[in-house]
Protein backbone atom coordinates (compact mmCIF):
# COMPACT_ATOMS: atom_id res chain seq x y z
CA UNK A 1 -66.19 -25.56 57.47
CA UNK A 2 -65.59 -29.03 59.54
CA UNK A 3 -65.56 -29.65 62.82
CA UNK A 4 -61.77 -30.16 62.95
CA UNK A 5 -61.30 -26.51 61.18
CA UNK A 6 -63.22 -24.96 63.39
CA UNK A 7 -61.47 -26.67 66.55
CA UNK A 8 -58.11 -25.93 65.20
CA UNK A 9 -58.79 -22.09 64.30
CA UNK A 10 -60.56 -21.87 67.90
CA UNK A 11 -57.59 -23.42 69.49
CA UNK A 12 -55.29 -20.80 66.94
CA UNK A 13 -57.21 -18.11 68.66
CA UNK A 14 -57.19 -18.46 72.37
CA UNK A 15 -52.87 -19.69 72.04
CA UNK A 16 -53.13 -16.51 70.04
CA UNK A 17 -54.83 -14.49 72.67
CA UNK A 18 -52.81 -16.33 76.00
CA UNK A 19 -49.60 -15.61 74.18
CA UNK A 20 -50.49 -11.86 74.16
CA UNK A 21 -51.94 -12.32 77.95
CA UNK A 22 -48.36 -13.60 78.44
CA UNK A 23 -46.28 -10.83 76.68
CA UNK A 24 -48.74 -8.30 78.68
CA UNK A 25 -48.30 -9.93 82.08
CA UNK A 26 -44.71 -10.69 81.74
CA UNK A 27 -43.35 -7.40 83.12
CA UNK A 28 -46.08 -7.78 86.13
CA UNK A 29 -44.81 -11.48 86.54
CA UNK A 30 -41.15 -10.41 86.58
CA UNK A 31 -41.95 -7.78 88.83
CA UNK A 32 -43.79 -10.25 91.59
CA UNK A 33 -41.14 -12.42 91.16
CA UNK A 34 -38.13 -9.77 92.04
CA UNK A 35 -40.12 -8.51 94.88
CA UNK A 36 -40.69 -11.80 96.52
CA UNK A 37 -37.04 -12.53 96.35
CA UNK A 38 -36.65 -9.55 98.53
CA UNK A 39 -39.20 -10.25 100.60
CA UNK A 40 -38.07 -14.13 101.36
CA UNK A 41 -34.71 -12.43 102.31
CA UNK A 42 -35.58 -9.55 104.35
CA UNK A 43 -35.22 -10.72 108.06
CA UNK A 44 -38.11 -8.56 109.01
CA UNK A 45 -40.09 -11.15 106.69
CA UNK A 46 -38.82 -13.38 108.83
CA UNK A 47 -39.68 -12.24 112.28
CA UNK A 48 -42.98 -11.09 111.30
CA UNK A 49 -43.79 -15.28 110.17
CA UNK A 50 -42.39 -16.10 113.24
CA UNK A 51 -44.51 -14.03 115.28
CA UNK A 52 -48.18 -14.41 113.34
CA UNK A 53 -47.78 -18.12 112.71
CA UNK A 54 -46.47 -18.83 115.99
CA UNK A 55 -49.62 -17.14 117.80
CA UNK A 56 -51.49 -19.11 115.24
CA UNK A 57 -50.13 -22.34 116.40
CA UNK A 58 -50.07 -21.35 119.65
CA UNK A 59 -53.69 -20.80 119.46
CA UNK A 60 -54.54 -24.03 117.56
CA UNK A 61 -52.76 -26.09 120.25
CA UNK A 62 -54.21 -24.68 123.30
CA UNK A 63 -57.74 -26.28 121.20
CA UNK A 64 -56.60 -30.09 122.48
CA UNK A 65 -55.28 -28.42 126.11
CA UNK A 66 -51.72 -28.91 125.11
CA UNK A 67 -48.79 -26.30 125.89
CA UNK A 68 -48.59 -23.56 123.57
CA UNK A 69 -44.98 -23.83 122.94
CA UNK A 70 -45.94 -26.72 121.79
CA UNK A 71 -47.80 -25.05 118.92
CA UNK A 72 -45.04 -22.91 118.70
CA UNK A 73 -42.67 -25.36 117.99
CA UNK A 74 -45.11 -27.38 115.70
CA UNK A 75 -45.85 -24.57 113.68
CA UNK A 76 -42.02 -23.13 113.36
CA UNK A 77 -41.41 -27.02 111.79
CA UNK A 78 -44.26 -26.49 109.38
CA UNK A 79 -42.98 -22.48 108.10
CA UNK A 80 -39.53 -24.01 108.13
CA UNK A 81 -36.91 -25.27 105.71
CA UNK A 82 -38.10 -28.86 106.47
CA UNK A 83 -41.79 -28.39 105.45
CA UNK A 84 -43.32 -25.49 103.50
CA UNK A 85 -40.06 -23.51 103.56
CA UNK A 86 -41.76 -19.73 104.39
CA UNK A 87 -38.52 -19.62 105.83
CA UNK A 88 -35.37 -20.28 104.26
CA UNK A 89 -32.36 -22.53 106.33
CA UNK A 90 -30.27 -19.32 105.74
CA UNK A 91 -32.92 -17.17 107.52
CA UNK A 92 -33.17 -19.01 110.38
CA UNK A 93 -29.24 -19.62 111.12
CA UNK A 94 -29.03 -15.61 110.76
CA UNK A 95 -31.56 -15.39 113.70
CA UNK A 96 -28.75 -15.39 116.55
CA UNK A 97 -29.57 -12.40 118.16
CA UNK A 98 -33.15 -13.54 119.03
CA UNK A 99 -31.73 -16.60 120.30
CA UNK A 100 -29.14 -14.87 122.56
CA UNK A 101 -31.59 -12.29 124.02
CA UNK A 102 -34.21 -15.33 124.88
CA UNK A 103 -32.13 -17.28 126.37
CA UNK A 104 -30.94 -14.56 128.75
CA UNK A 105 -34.53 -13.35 129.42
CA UNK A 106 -35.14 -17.19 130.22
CA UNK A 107 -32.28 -17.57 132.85
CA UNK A 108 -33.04 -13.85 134.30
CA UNK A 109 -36.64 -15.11 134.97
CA UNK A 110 -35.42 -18.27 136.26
CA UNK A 111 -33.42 -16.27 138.40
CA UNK A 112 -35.99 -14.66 139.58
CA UNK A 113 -37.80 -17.37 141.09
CA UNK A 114 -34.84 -18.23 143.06
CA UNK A 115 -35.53 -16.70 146.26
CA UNK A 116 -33.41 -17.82 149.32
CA UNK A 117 -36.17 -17.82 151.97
CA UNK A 118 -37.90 -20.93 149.83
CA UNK A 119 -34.28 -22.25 148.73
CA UNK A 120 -33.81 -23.00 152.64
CA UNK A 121 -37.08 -25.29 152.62
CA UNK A 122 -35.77 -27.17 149.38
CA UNK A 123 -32.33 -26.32 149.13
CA UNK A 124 -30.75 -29.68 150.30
CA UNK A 125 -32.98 -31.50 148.41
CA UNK A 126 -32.81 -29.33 144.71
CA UNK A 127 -29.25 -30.31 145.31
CA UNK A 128 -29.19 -33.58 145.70
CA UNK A 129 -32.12 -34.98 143.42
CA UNK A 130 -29.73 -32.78 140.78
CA UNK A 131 -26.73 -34.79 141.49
CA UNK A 132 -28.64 -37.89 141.66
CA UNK A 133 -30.53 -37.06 138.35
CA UNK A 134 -27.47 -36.30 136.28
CA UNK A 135 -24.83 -38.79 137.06
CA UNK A 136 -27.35 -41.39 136.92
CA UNK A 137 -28.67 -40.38 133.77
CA UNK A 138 -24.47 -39.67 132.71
CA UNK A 139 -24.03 -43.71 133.86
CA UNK A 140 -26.78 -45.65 132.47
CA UNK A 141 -26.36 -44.21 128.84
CA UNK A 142 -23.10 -44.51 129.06
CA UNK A 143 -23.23 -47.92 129.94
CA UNK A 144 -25.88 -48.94 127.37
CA UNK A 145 -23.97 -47.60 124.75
CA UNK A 146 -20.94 -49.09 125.41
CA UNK A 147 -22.59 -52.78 125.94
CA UNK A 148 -24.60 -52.20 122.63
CA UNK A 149 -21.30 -51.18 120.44
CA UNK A 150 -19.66 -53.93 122.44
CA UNK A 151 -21.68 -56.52 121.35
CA UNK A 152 -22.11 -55.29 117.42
CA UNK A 153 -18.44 -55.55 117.45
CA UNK A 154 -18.18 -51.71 117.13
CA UNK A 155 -15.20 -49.18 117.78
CA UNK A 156 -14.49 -46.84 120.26
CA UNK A 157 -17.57 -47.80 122.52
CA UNK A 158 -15.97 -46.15 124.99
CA UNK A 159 -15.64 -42.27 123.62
CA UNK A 160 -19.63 -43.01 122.29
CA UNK A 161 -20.38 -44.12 125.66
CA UNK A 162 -19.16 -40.67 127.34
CA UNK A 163 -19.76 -38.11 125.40
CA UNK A 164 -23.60 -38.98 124.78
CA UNK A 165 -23.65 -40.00 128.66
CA UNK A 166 -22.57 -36.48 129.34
CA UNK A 167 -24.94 -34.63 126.70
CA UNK A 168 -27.92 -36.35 128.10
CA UNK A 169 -27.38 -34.94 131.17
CA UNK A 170 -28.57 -31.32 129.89
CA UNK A 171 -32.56 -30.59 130.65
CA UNK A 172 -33.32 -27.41 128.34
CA UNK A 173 -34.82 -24.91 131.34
CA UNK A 174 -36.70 -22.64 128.05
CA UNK A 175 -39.45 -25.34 127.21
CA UNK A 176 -39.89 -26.10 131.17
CA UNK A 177 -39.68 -22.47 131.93
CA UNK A 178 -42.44 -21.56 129.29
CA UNK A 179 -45.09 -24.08 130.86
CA UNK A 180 -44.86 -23.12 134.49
CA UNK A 181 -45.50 -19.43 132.94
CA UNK A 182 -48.03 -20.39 130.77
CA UNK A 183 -49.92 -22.00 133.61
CA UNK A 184 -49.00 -20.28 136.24
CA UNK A 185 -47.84 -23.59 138.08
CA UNK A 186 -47.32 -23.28 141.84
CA UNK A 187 -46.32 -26.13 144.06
CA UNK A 188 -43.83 -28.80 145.74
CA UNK A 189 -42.76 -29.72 142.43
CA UNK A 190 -42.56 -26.05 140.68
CA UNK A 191 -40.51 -25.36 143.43
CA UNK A 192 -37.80 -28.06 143.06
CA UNK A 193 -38.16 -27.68 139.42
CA UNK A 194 -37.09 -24.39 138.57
CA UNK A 195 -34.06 -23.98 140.69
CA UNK A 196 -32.87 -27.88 139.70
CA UNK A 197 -32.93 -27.24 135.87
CA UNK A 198 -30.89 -23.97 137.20
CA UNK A 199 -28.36 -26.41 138.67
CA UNK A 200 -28.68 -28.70 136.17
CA UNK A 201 -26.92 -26.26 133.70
CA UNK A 202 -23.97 -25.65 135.72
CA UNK A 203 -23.16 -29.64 136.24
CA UNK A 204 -24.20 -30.16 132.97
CA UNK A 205 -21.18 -28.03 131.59
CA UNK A 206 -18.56 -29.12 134.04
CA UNK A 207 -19.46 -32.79 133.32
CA UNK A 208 -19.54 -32.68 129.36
CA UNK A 209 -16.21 -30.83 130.04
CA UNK A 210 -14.78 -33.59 131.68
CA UNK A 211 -16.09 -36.74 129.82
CA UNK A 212 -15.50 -34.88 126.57
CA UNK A 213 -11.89 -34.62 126.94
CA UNK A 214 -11.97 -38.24 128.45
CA UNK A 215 -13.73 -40.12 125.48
CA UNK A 216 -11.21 -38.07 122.59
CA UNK A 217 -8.21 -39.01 124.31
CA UNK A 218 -8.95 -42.81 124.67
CA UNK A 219 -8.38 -41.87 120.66
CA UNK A 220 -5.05 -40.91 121.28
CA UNK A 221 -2.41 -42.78 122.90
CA UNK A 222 -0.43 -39.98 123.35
CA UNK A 223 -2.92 -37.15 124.80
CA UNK A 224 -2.05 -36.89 128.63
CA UNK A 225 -5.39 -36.30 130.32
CA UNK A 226 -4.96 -33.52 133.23
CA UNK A 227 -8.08 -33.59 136.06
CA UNK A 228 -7.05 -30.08 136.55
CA UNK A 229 -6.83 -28.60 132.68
CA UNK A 230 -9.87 -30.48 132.70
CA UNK A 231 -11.99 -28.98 135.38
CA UNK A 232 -10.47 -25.28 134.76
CA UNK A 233 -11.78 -24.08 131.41
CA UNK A 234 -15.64 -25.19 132.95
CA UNK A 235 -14.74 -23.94 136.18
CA UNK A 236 -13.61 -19.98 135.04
CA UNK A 237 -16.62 -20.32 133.38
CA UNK A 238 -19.12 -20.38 135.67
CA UNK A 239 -17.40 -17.93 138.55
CA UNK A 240 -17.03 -15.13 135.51
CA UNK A 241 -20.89 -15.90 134.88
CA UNK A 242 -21.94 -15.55 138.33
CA UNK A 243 -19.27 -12.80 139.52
CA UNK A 244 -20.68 -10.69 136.38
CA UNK A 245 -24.05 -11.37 137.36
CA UNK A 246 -23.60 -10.63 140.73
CA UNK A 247 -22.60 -7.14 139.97
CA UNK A 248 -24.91 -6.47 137.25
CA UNK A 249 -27.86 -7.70 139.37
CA UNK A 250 -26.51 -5.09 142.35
CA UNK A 251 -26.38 -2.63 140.25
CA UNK A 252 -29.93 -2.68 138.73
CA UNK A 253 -31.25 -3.80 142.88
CA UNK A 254 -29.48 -0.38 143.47
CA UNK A 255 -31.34 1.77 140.82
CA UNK A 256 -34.77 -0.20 141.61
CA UNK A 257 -34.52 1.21 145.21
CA UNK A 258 -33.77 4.75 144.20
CA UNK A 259 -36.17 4.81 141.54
CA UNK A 260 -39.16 2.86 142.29
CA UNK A 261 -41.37 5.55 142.40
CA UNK A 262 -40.68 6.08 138.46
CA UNK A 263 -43.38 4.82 136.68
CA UNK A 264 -43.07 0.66 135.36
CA UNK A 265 -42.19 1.85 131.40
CA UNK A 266 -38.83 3.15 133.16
CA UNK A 267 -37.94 0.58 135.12
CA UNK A 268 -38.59 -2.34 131.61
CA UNK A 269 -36.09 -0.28 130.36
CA UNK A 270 -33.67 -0.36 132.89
CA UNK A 271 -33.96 -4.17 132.90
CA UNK A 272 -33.76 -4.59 129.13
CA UNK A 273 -30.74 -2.44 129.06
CA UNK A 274 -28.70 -4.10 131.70
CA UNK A 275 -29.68 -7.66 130.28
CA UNK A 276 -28.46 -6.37 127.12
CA UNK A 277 -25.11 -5.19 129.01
CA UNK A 278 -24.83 -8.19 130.51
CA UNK A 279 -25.50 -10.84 127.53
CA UNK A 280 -23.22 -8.45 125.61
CA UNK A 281 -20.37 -8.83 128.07
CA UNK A 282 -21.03 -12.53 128.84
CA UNK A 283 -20.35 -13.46 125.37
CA UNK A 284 -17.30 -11.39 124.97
CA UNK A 285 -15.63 -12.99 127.98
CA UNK A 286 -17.32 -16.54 126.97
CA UNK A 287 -19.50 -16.62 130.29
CA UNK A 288 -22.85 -18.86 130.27
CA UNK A 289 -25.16 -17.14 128.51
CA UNK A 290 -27.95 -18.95 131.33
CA UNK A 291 -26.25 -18.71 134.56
CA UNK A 292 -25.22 -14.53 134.00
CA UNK A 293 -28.48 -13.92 133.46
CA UNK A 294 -29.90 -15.78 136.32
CA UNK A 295 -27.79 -15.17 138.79
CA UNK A 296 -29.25 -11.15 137.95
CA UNK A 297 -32.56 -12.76 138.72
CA UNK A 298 -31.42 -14.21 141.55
CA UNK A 299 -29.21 -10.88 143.27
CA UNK A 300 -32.79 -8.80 142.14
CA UNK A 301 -35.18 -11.52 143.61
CA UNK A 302 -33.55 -11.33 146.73
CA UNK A 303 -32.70 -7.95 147.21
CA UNK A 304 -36.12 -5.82 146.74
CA UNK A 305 -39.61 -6.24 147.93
CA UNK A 306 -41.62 -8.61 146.75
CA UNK A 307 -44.19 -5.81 145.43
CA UNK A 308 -40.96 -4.58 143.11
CA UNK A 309 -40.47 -7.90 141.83
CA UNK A 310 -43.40 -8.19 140.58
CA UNK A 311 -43.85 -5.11 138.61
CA UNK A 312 -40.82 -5.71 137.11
CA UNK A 313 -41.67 -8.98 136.17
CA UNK A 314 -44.88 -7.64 134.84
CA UNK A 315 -43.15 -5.17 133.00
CA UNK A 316 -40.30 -7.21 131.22
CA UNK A 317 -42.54 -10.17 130.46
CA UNK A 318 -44.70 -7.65 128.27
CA UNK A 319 -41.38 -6.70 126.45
CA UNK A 320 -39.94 -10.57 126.44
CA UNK A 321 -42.84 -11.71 125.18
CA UNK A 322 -42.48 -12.01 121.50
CA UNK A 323 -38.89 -12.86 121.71
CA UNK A 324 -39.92 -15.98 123.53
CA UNK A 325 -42.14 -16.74 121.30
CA UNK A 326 -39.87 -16.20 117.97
CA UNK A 327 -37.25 -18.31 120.14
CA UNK A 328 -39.68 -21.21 120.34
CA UNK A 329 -40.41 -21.07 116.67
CA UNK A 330 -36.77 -20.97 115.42
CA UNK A 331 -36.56 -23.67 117.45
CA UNK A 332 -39.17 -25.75 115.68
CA UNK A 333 -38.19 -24.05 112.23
CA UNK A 334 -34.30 -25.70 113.19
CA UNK A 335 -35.22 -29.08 113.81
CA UNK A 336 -34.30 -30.90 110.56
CA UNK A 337 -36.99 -33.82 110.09
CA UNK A 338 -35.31 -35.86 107.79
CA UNK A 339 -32.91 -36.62 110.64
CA UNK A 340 -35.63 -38.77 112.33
CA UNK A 341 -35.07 -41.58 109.95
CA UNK A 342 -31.01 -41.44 110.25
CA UNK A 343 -30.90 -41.13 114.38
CA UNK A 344 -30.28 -45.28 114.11
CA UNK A 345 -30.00 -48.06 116.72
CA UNK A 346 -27.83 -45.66 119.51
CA UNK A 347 -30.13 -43.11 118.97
CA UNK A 348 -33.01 -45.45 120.17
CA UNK A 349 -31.21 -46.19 122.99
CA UNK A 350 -30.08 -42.65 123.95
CA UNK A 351 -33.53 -41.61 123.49
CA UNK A 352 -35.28 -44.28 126.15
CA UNK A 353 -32.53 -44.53 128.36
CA UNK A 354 -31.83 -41.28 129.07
CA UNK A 355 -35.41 -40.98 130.22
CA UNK A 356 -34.92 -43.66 131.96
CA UNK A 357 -32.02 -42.15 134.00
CA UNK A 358 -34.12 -38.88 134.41
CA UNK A 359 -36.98 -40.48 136.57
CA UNK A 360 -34.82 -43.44 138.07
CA UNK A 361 -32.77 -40.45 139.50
CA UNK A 362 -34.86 -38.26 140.51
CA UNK A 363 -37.41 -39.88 142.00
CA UNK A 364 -34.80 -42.53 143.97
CA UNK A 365 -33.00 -39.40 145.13
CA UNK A 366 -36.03 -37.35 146.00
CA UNK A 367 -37.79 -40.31 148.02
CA UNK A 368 -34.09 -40.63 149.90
CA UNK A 369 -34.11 -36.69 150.67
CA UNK A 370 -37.99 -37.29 152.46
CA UNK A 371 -39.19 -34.43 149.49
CA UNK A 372 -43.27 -34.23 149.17
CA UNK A 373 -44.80 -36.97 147.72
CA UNK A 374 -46.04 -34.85 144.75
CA UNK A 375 -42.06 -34.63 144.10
CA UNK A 376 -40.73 -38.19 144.40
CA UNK A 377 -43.58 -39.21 141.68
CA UNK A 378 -43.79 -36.31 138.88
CA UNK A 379 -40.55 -34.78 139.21
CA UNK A 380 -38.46 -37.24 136.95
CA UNK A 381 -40.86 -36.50 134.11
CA UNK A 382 -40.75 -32.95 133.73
CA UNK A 383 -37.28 -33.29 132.80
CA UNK A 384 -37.21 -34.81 129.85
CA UNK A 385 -36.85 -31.39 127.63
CA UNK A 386 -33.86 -31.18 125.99
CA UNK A 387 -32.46 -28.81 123.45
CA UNK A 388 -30.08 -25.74 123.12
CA UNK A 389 -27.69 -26.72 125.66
CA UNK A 390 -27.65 -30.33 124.29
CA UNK A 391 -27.16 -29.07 120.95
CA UNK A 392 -24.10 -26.82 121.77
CA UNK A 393 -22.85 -29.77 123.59
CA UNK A 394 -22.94 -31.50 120.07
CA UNK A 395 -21.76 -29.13 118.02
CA UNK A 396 -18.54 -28.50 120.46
CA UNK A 397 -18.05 -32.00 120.20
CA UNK A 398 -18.13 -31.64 116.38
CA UNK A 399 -15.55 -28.70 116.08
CA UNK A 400 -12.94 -30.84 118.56
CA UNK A 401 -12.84 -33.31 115.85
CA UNK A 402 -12.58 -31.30 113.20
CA UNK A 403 -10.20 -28.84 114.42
CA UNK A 404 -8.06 -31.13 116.83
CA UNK A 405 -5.56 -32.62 114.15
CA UNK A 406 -4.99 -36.04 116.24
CA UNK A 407 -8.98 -36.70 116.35
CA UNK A 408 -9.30 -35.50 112.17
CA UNK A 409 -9.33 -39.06 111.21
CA UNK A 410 -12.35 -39.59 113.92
CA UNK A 411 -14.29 -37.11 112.55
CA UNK A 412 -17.25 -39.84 112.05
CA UNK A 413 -17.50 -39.92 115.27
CA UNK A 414 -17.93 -36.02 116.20
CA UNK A 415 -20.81 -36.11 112.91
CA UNK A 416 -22.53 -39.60 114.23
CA UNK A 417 -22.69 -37.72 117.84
CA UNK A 418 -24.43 -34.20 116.47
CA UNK A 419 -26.50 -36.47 114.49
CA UNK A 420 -27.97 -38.43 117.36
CA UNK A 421 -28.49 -35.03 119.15
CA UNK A 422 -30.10 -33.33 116.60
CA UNK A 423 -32.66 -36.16 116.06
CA UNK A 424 -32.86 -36.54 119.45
CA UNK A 425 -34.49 -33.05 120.34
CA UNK A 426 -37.02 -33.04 117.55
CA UNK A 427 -38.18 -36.20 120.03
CA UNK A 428 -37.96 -34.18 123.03
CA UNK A 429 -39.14 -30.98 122.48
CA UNK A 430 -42.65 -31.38 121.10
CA UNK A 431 -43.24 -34.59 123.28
CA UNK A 432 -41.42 -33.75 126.20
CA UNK A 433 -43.48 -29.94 127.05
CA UNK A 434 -46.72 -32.75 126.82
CA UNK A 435 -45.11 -34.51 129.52
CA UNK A 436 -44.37 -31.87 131.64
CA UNK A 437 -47.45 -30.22 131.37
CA UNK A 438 -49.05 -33.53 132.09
CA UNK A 439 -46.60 -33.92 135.15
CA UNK A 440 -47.51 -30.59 136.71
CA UNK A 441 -51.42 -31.11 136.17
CA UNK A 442 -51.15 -34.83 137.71
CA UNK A 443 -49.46 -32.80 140.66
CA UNK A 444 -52.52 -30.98 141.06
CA UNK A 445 -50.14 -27.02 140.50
CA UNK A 446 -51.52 -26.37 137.50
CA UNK A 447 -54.21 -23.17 138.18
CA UNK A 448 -57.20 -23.64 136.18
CA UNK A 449 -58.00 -19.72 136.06
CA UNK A 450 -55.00 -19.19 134.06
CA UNK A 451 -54.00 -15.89 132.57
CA UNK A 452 -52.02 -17.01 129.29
CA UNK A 453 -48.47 -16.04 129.17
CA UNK A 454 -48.77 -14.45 125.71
């Protein structure tokens, strides 16, 4: 028999025997293939990649000394639609719920730290270096927009100019929130931090609101512009968030006092169940989902021992935990990377100036107000963050144009805008916690016998 027989009956044989292999397997192979369709869509899948992966990358980060959010976020990109796709773009979006019970756990605990005997110390100045920080951050992207589209011979400079001018105003409090936890930061500049980013939310929303409605009806000859329709939507807004958090946050201070002999488990769950209530209600009525929530931290903060607070922020961090941690991953599973090469000239722009606006104001404002030195030179950096709240700010901005029918044939505009945003915070989030960390440890608050946060 020749060579080429033999190779050709060998090579008969094993097609012959991986054919049966095949026929045997199929079933099996169908079988895997079924169940991992289920799998991919079962949204306890999800959470449970969230949660391993995310103390994985959490872990892997704190290697190089960097925030673990930062791993968090890193490592949601990588599971996400964008990279290796563990998680599908459908699975994420249907992840609301986590995202709405994180962010009120974030403003609660922000709340908490709001106590009135240090607000009277650094009061005055949280105010002011807010003010400052925001309208000069609102200005000088607004500007450089406008002179950039001016000089390209570009439309509506004008609407660009205000509408990004009043997003960039928004510093996302989660990111900043999650790295004076995680280090258990204590200082001058911890101090003005947390209650400023507090503020920051509340003028962020009445500002968009206003420059929003000014930059679409430069669009429209015909759209009177009314200061007071302006300011009143924003306004309600914010009194329904803090008159339902003001009677929420009694009513837990109440049961606190009458039960705090009960033992901690009972207490979490009063906590969880009236931040539940009050999310629930908030969204029904359209309230801020940040500012309810923390101004419960704040009425609780200031209305129980200090001994009380702390077991119940003991008690609800242990149960807030994982949440936070899925929230931070979502939020690097959302952020679409392919966006990074589309963000364009304005996005450049919006990107350096608005950091530029940040620290100008901030640290201008906080050497004017006499603050601590620590202040007037890291403060302006830890506020470069942004996400969530910028991203709503886009996506509102987005549904005016396409449900206004005057602004319908500006729709570009509305898309160009969430674009920019959306490219924007990929920037911002994973860079921006380095900075603040950075910030805080060049301030000298960062405790080096930390007890992790998760």
């Amino acid at each position: 028999m020749s060579l080429l027989s033999i190779f050709t009956h060998t090579n008969l044989f094993f097609l012959s025997v991986w054919s049966d292999l095949l026929d045997w397997a199929s079933p099996f192979i169908h079988w895997l293939e079924v169940a991992w369709h289920h799998l991919y869509e079962n949204p306890l899948y999800g959470v449970s990649i969230l949660i391993i992966f995310g103390l994985l990358g959490g872990k892997l980060i704190s290697i190089i000394k960097f925030p673990k959010v930062t791993g968090y976020i890193l490592i949601g990109i990588l599971v996400g639609p964008s990279v290796f796709k563990f998680l599908s773009l459908e699975m994420v979006e249907s992840f609301t719920i986590i995202r709405q019970v994180a962010i009120g756990f974030i403003g609660y605990t922000i709340g908490l730290e709001l106590k009135f005997s240090k607000l009277k110390k650094t009061g005055k100045q949280v105010t002011i270096i807010t003010l400052a920080q925001a309208f000069t951050t609102a200005v000088l992207v607004c500007l450089a927009i406008v002179l950039f589209l001016t000089l390209i011979g570009a439309e509506h400079a004008w609407t660009y100019g205000l509408i990004l001018g009043a997003i960039a105003t928004a510093t996302a409090p989660a990111p900043i929130l999650a790295v004076v936890k995680n280090y258990r930061t204590k200082g001058p500049v911890t101090d003005v931090l947390l209650p400023l980013v507090a503020l920051d939310d509340a003028i962020g929303i009445m500002l968009f609101a206003v420059l929003l409605s000014f930059g679409t009806s430069m669009l429209v000859a015909n759209e009177a512009v009314s200061i007071g329709h302006i300011l009143l939507e924003p306004l309600i807004e914010i009194v329904l968030s803090v008159g339902l958090g003001a009677l929420i946050g009694l009513a837990i201070t109440a049961i606190v006092k009458q039960f705090n002999r009960e033992e901690d488990k009972f207490l979490m769950m009063v906590i969880v169940g009236f931040i539940f209530f009050g999310i629930a209600i908030g969204q029904a009525v359209h309230a801020s989902a940040i500012l309810l929530p923390m101004t419960i931290g704040i009425f609780i903060t200031n209305s129980i021992e200090d001994r009380y607070k702390e077991r119940l922020t003991e008690t609800t961090d242990l149960f807030s935990g994982p949440i936070l941690l899925s929230f931070f991953t979502i939020a690097g599973a959302e952020l679409q990377l392919d966006l990074l090469t589309k963000i364009g000239e304005i996005g450049i722009i919006y990107l350096i100036v608005r950091v530029v606006g940040k620290y100008i104001g901030s640290t201008a404002s906080a050497k004017w107000v006499k603050a601590p030195r620590t202040v007037q030179k890291w403060i302006g950096l830890t506020l470069i963050p942004q996400a969530g709240v910028a991203i709503d700010m886009a996506l509102t901005t987005q549904l005016r144009f396409e449900e206004t029918p005057e602004l319908m044939p500006f729709m570009q505009i509305g898309l160009s805008i969430t674009t920019v945003i959306l490219a924007a915070t990929v920037i911002y989030e994973v860079v921006g916690l380095i900075v603040v960390k950075t910030a805080l440890d060049k301030a000298g608050e960062i405790d080096a016998a930390v007890t992790d946060w998760q």
